[in-house]
N, C-alpha and C. Protein backbone atom coordinates (compact mmCIF):
# COMPACT_ATOMS: atom_id res chain seq x y z
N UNK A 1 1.48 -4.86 7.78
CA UNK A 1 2.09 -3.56 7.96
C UNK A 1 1.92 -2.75 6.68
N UNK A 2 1.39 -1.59 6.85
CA UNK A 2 1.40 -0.44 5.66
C UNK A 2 2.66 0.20 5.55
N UNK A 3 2.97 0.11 4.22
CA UNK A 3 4.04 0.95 4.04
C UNK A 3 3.74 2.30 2.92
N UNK A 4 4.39 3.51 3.40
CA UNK A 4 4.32 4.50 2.73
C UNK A 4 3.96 4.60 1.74
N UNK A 5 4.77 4.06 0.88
CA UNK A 5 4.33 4.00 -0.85
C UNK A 5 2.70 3.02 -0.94
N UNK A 6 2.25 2.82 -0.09
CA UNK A 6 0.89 1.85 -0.52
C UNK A 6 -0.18 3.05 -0.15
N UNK A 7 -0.40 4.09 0.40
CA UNK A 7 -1.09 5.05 1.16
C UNK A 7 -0.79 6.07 -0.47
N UNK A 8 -2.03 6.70 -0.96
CA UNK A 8 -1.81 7.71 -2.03
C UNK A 8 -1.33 9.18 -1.86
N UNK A 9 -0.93 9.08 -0.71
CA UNK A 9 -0.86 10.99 -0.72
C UNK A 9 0.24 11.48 -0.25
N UNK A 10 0.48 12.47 -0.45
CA UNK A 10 1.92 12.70 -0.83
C UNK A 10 3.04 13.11 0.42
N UNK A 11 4.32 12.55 0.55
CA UNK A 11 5.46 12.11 1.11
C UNK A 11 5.81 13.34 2.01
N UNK A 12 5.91 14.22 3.25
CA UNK A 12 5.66 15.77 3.63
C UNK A 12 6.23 15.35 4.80
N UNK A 13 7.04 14.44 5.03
CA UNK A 13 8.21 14.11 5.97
C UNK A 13 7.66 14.07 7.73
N UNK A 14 6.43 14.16 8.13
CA UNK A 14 5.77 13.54 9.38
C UNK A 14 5.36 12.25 9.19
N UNK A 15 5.73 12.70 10.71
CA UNK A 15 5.62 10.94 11.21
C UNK A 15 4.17 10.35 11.09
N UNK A 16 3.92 9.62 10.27
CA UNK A 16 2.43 8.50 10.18
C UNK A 16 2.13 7.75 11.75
N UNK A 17 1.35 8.76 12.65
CA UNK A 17 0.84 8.05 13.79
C UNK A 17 -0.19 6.56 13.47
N UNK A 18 -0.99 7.48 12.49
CA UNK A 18 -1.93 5.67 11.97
C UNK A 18 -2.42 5.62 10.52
N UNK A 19 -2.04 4.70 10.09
CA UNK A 19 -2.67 4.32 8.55
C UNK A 19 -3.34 2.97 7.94
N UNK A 20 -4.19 3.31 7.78
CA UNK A 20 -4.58 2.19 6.97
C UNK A 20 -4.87 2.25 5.72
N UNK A 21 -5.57 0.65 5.18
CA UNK A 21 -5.25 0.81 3.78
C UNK A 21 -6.92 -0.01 3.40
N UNK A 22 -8.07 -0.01 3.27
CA UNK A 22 -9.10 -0.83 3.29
C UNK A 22 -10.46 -1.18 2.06
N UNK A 23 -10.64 -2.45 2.02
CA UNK A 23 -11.27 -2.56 0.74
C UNK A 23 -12.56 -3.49 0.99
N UNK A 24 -13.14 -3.48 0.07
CA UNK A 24 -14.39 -4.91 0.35
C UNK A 24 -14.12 -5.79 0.29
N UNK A 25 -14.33 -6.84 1.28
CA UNK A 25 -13.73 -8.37 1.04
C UNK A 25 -14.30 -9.00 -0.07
N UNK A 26 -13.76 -9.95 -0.57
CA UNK A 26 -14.45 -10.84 -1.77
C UNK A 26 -13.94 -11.82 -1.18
N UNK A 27 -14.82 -13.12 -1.16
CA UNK A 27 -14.49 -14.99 -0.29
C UNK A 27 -14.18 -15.72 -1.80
N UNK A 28 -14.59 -14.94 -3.39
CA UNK A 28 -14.33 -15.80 -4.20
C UNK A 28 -13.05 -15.27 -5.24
N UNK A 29 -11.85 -15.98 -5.20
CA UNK A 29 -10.60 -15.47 -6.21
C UNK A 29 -11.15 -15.76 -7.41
N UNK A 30 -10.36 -15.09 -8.60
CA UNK A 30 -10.82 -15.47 -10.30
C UNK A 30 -10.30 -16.60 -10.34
N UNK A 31 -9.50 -17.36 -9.85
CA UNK A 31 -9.76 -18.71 -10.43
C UNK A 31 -11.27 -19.80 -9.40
N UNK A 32 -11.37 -19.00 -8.49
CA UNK A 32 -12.63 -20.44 -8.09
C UNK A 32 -13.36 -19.59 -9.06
N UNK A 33 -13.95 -18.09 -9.39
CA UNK A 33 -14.48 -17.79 -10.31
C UNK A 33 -15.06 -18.78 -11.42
N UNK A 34 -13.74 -19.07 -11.99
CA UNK A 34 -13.73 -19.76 -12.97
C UNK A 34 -13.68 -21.08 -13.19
N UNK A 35 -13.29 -21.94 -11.90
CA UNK A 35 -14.27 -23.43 -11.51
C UNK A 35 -15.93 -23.07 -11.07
N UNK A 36 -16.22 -22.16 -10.69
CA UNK A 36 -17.56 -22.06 -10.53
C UNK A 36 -18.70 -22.20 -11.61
N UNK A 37 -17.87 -20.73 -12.18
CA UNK A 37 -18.78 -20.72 -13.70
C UNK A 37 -18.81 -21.93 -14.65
N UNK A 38 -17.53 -23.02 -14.68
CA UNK A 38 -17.46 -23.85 -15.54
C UNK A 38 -18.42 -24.95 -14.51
N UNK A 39 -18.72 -25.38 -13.35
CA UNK A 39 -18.80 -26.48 -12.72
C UNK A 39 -20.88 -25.75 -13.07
N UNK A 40 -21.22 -24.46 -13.05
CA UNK A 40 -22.86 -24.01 -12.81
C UNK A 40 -22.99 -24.30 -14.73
N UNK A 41 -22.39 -23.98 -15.55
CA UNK A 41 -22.31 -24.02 -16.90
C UNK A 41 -22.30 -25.66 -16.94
N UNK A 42 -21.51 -26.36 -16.42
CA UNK A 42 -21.39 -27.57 -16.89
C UNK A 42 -22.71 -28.46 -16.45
N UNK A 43 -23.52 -28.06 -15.32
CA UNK A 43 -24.72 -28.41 -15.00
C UNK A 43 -25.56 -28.23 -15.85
N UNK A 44 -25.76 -26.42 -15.90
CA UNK A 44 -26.93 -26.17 -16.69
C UNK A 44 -26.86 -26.93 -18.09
N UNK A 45 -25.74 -26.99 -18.94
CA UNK A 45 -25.38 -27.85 -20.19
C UNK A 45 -26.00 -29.29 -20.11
N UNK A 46 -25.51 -29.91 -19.14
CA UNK A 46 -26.00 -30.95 -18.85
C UNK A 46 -27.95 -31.26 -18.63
N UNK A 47 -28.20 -30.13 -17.47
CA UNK A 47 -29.85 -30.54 -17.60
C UNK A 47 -30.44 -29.88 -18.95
N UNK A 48 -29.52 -29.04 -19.70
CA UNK A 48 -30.41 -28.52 -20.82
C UNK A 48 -30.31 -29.62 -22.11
N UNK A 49 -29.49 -30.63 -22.19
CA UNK A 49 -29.78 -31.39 -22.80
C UNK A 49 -31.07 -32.70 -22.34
N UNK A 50 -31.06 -32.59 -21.36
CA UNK A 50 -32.40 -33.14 -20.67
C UNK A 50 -33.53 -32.96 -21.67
N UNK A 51 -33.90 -31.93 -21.46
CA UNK A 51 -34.55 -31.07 -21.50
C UNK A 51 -34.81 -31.35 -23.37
N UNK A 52 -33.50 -31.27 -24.09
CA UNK A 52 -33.46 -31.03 -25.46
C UNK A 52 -33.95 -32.56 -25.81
N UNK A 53 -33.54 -33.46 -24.80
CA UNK A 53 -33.89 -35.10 -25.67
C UNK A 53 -35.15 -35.49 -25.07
N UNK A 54 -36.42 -35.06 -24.15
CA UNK A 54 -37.42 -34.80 -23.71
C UNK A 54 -38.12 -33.79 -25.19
N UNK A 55 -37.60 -33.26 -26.22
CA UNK A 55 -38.33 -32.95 -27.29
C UNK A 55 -38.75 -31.10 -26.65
N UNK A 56 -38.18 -30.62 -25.49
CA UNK A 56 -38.43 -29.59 -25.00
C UNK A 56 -37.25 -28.59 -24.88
N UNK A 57 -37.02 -28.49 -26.67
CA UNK A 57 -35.64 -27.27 -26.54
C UNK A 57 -35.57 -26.35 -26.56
N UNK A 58 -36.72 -25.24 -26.73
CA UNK A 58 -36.68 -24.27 -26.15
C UNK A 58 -36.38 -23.67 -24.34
N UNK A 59 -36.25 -24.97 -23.63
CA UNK A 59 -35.85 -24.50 -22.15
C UNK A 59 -34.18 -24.77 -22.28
N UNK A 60 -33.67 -24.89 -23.41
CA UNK A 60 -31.92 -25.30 -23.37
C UNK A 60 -31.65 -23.74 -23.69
N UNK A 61 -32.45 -22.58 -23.81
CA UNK A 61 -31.88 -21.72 -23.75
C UNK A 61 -32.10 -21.23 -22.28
N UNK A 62 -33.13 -20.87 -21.64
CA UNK A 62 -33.13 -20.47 -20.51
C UNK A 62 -32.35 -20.91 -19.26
N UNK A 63 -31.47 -22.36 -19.38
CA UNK A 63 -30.61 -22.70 -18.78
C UNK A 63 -29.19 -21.94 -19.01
N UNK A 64 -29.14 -21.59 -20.80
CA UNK A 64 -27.92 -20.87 -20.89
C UNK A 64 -27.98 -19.60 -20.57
N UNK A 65 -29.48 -18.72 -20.31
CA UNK A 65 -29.86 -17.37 -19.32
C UNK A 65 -29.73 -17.63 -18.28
N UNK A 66 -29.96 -18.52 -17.87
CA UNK A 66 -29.49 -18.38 -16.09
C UNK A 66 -27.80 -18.15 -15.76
N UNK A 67 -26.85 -19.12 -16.89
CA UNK A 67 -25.84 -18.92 -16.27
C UNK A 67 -24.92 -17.53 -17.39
N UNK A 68 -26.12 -16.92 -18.34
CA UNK A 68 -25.50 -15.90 -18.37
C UNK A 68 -25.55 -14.29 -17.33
N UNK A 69 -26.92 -14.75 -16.75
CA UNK A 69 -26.79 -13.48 -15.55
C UNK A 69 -25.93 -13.85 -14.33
N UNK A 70 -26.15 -15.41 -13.80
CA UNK A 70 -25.21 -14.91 -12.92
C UNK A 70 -23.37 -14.95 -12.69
N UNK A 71 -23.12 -15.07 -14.52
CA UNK A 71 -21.45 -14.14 -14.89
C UNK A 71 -21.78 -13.01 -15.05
N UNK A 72 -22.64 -12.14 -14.93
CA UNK A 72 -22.47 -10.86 -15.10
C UNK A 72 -23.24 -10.60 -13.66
N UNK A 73 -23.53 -11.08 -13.05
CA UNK A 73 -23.78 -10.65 -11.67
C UNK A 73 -22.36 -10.57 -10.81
N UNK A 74 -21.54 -11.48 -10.86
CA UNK A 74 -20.56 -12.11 -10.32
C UNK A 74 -19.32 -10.92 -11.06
N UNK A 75 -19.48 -10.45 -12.42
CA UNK A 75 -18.45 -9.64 -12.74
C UNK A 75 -18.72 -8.34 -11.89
N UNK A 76 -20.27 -7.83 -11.93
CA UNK A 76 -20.76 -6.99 -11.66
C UNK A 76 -19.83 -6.80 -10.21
N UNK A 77 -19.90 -7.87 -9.27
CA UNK A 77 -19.69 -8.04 -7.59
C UNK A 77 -17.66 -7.59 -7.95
N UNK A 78 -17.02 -8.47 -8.98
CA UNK A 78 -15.50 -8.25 -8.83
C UNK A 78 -15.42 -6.31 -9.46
N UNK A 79 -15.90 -5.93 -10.08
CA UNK A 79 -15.71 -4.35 -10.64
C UNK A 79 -16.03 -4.06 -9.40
N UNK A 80 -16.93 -4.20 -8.56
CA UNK A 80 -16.69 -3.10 -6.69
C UNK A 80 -15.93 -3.68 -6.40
N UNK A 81 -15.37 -4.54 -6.07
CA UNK A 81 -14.23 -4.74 -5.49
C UNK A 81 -12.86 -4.05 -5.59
N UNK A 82 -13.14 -3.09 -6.39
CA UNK A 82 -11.84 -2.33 -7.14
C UNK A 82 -11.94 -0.93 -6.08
N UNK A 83 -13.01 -0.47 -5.12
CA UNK A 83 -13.35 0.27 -4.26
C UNK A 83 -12.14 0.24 -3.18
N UNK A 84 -11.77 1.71 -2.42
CA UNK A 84 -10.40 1.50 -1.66
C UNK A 84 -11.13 3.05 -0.59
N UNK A 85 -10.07 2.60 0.05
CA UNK A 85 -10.86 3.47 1.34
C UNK A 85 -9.24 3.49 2.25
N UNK A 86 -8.39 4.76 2.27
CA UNK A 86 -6.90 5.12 2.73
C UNK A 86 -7.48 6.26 3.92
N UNK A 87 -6.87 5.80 5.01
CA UNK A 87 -6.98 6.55 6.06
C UNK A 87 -5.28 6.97 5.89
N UNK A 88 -4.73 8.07 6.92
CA UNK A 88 -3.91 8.52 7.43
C UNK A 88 -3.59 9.61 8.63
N UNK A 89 -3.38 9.64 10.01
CA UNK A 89 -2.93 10.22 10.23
C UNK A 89 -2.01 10.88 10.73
N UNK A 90 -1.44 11.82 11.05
CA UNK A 90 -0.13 13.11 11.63
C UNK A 90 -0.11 13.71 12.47
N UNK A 91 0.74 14.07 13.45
CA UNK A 91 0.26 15.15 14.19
C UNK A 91 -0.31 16.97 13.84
N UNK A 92 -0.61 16.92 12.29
CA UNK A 92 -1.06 18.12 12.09
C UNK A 92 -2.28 17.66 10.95
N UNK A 93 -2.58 16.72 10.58
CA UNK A 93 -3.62 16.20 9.85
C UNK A 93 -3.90 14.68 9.87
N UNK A 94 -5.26 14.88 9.11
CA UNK A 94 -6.12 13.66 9.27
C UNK A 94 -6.49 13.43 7.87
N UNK A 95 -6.31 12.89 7.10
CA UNK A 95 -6.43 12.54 5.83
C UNK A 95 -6.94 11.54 5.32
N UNK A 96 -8.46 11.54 4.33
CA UNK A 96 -9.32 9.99 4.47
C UNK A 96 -8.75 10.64 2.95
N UNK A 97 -9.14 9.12 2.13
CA UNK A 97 -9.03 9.15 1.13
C UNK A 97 -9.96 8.27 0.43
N UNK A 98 -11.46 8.11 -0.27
CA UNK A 98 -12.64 7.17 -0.99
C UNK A 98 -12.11 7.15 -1.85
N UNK A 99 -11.83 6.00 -2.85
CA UNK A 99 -12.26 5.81 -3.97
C UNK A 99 -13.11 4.80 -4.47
N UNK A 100 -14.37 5.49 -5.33
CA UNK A 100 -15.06 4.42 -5.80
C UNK A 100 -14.52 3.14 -6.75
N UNK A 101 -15.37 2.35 -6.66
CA UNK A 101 -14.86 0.96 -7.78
C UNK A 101 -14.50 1.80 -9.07
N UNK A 102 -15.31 2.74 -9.64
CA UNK A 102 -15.26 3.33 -10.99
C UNK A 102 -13.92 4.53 -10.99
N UNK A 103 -13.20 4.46 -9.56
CA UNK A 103 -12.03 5.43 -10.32
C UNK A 103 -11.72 6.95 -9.31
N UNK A 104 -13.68 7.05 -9.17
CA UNK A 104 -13.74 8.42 -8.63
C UNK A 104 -12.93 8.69 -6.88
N UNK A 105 -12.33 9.74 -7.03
CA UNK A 105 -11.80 9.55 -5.86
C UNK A 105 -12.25 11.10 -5.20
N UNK A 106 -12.61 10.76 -3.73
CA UNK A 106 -12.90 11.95 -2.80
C UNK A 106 -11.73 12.34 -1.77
N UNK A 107 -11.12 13.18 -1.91
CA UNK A 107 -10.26 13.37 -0.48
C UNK A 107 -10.98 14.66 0.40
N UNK A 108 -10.71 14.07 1.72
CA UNK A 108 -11.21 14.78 2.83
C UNK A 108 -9.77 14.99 3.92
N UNK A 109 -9.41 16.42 4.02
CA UNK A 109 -8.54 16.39 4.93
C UNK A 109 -8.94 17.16 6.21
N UNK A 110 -8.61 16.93 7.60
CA UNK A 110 -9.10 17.53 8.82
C UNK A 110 -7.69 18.12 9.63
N UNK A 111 -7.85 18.69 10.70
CA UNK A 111 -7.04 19.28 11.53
C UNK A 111 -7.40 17.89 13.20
N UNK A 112 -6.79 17.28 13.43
CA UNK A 112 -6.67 16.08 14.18
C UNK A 112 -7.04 16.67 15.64
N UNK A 113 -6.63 17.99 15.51
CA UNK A 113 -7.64 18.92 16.82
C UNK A 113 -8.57 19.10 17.18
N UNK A 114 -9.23 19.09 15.78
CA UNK A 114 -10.66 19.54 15.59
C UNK A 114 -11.45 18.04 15.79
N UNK A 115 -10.88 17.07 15.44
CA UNK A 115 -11.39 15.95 14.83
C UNK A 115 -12.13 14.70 15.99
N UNK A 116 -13.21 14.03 15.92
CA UNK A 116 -13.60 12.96 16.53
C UNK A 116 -13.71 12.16 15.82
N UNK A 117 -14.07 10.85 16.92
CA UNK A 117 -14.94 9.79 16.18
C UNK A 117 -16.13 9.44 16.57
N UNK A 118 -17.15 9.92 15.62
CA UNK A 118 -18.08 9.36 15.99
C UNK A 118 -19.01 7.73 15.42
N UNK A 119 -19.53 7.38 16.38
CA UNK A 119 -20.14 6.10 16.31
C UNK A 119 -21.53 5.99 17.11
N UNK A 120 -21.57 4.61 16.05
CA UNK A 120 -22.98 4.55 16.71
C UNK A 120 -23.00 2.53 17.01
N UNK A 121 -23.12 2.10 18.04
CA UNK A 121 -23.14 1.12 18.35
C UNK A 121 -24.29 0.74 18.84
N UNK A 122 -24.41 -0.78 18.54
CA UNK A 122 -25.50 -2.05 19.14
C UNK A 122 -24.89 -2.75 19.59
N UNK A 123 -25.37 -3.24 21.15
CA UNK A 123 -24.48 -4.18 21.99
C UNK A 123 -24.28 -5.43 21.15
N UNK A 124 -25.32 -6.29 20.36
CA UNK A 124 -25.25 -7.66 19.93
C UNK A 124 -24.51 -7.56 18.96
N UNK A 125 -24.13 -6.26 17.80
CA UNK A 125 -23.59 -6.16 16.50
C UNK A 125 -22.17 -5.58 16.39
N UNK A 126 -22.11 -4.36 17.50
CA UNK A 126 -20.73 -3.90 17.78
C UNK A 126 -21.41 -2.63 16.86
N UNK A 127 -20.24 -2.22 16.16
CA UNK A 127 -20.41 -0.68 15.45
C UNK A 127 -21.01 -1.06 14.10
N UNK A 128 -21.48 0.05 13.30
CA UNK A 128 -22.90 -0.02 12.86
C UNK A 128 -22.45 1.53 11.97
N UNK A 129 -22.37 2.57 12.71
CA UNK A 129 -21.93 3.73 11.63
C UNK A 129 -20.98 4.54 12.19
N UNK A 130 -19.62 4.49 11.46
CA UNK A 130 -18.82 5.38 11.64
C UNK A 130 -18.36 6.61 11.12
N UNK A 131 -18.07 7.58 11.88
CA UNK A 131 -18.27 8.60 11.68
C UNK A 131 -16.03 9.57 12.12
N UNK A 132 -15.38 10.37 10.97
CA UNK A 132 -14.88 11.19 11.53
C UNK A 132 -15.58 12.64 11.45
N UNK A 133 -15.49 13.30 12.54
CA UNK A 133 -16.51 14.41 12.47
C UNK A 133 -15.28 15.88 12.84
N UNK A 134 -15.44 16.96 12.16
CA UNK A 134 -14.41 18.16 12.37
C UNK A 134 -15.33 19.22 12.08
N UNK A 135 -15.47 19.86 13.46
CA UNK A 135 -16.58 21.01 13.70
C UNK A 135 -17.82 20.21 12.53
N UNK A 136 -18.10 20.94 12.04
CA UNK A 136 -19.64 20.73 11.17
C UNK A 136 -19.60 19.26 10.39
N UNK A 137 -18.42 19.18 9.88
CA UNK A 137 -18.35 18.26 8.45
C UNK A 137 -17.95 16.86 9.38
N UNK A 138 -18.82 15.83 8.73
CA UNK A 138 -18.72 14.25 9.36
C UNK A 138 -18.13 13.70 7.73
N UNK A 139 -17.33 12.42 8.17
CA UNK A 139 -17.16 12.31 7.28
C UNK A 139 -16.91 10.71 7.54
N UNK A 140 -18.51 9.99 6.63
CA UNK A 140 -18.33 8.11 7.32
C UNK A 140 -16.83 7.63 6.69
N UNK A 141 -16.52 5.98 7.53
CA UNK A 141 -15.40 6.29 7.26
C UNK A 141 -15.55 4.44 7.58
N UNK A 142 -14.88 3.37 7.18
CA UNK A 142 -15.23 1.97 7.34
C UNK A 142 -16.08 1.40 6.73
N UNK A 143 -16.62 1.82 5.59
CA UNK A 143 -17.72 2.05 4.78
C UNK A 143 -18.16 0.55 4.33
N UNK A 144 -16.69 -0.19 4.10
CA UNK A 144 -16.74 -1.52 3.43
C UNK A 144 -16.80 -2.86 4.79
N UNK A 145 -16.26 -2.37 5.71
CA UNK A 145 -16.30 -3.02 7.42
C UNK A 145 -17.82 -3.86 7.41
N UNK A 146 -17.25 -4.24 8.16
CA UNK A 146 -18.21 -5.11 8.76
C UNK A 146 -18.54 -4.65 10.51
N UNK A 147 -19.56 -4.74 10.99
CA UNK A 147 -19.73 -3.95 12.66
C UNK A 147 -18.22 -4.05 13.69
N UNK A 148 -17.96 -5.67 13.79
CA UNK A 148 -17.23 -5.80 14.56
C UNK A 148 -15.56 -4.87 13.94
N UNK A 149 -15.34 -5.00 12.74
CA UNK A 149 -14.04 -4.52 12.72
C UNK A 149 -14.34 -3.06 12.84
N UNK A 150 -15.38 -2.62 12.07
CA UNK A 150 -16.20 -1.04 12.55
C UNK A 150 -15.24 -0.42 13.86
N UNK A 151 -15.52 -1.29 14.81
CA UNK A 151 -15.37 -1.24 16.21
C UNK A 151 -13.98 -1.21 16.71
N UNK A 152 -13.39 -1.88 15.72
CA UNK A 152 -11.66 -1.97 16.30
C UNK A 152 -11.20 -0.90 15.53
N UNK A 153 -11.91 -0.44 14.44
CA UNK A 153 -11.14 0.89 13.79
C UNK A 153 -11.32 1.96 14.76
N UNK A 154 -12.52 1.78 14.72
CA UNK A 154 -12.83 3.02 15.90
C UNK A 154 -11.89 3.30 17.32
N UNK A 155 -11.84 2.30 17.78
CA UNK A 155 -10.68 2.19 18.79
C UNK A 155 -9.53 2.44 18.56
N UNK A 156 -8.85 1.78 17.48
CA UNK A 156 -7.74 2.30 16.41
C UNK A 156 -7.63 3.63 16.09
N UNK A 157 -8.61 4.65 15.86
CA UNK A 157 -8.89 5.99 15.12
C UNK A 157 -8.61 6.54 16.37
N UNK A 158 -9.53 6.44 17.59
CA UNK A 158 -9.42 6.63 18.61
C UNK A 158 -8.37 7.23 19.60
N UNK A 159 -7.44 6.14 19.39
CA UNK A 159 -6.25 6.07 20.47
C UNK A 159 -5.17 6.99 19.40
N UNK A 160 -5.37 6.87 17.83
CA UNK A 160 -4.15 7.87 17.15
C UNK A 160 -4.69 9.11 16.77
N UNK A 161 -6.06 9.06 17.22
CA UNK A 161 -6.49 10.89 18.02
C UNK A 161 -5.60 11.36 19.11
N UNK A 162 -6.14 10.39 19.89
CA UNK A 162 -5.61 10.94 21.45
C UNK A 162 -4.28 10.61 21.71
N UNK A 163 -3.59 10.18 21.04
CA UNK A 163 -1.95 10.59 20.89
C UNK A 163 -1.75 11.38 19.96
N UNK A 164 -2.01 12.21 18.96
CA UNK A 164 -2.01 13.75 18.63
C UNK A 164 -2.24 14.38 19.42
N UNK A 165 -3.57 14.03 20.16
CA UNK A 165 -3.88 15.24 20.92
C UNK A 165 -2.57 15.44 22.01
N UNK A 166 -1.71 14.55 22.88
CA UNK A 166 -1.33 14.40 23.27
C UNK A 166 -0.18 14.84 23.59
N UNK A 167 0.43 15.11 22.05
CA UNK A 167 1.53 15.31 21.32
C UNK A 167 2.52 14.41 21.29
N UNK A 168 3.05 14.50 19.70
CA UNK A 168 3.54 13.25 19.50
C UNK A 168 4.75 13.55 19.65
N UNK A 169 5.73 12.22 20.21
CA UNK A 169 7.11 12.77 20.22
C UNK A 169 8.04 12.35 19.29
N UNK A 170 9.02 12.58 19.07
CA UNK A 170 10.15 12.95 17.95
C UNK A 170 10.90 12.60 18.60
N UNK A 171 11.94 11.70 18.25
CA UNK A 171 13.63 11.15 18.19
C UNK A 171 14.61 11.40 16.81
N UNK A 172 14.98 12.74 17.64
CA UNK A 172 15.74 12.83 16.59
C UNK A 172 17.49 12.37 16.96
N UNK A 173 18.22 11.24 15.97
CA UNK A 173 19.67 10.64 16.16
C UNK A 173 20.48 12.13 15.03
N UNK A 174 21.57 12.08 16.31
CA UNK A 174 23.07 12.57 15.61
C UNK A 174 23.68 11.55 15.30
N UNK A 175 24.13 11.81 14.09
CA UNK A 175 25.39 10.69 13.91
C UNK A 175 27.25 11.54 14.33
């Protein structure tokens, strides 16, 4: 469940028909990180002394190049991971929100009237490119997804269109 304060934009007292909150998956945490690097380091260490008591030590460095690119490949992969992607919408707006890994952030806001979804699907893959589109301006949107969840956003985006469009209703309690 999303809660208010996790969504960046600002508090204007309508009701949140749909929000999400979405990022690039990563399968490796900093600590296997860091059994990894020590378990590929502790190899290469190992065959590069091979290597050094074989009278052939100039290859005990290129073992310690291998496992210095791929920690900086691997840091390279956790800095995108810092990438965020905030949907929201209202019955009077539609509000995406990009930010790159580096910080930069794009906001795009729409009128939920104006607004579709467009997609583009393959039967074997599911969705493939998503699209919110308002008169002229498209604006992709699942960027970090994978086809199949592509597909459930879309459905998701979908259905909290067409309950704006719908109009949304309000309970308001007397005490």
């Amino acid at each position: 469940m999303i809660k208010a304060n996790d969504l960046p934009f600002p508090e204007d007292g309508e009701p949140t028909v749909f929000a999400t909150v979405m990022a690039p998956h990563r399968s490796l945490s900093q600590r296997g990180f860091v059994i990894f690097m020590l378990a590929i380091g502790g190899v290469s260490f190992a065959c590069g002394l091979v290597f050094v008591s074989m009278g052939a030590w100039p290859i005990f460095g290129f073992f310690g190049l291998d496992v210095a690119l791929v920690y900086f490949a691997l840091r390279s992969n956790f800095r995108a991971a810092a990438a965020r992607e905030f949907i929201r919408i209202t019955p009077s707006l539609v509000q995406v929100r990009q930010v790159s890994a580096r910080g930069k952030a794009r906001d795009v806001e729409m009128n939920p009237f104006f607004t579709r979804v467009a997609r583009r699907d393959v039967e074997e893959l599911g969705t493939l490119d998503l699209s919110l589109v308002s008169r002229s301006a498209q604006t992709p949107v699942g960027i970090h997804l994978g086809p199949w969840q592509k597909t459930e956003l879309a459905d998701h985006l979908g259905d909290a269109l067409g309950k704006v469009k719908r109009g949304v209703t309000r309970t308001v309690f007397d005490s």
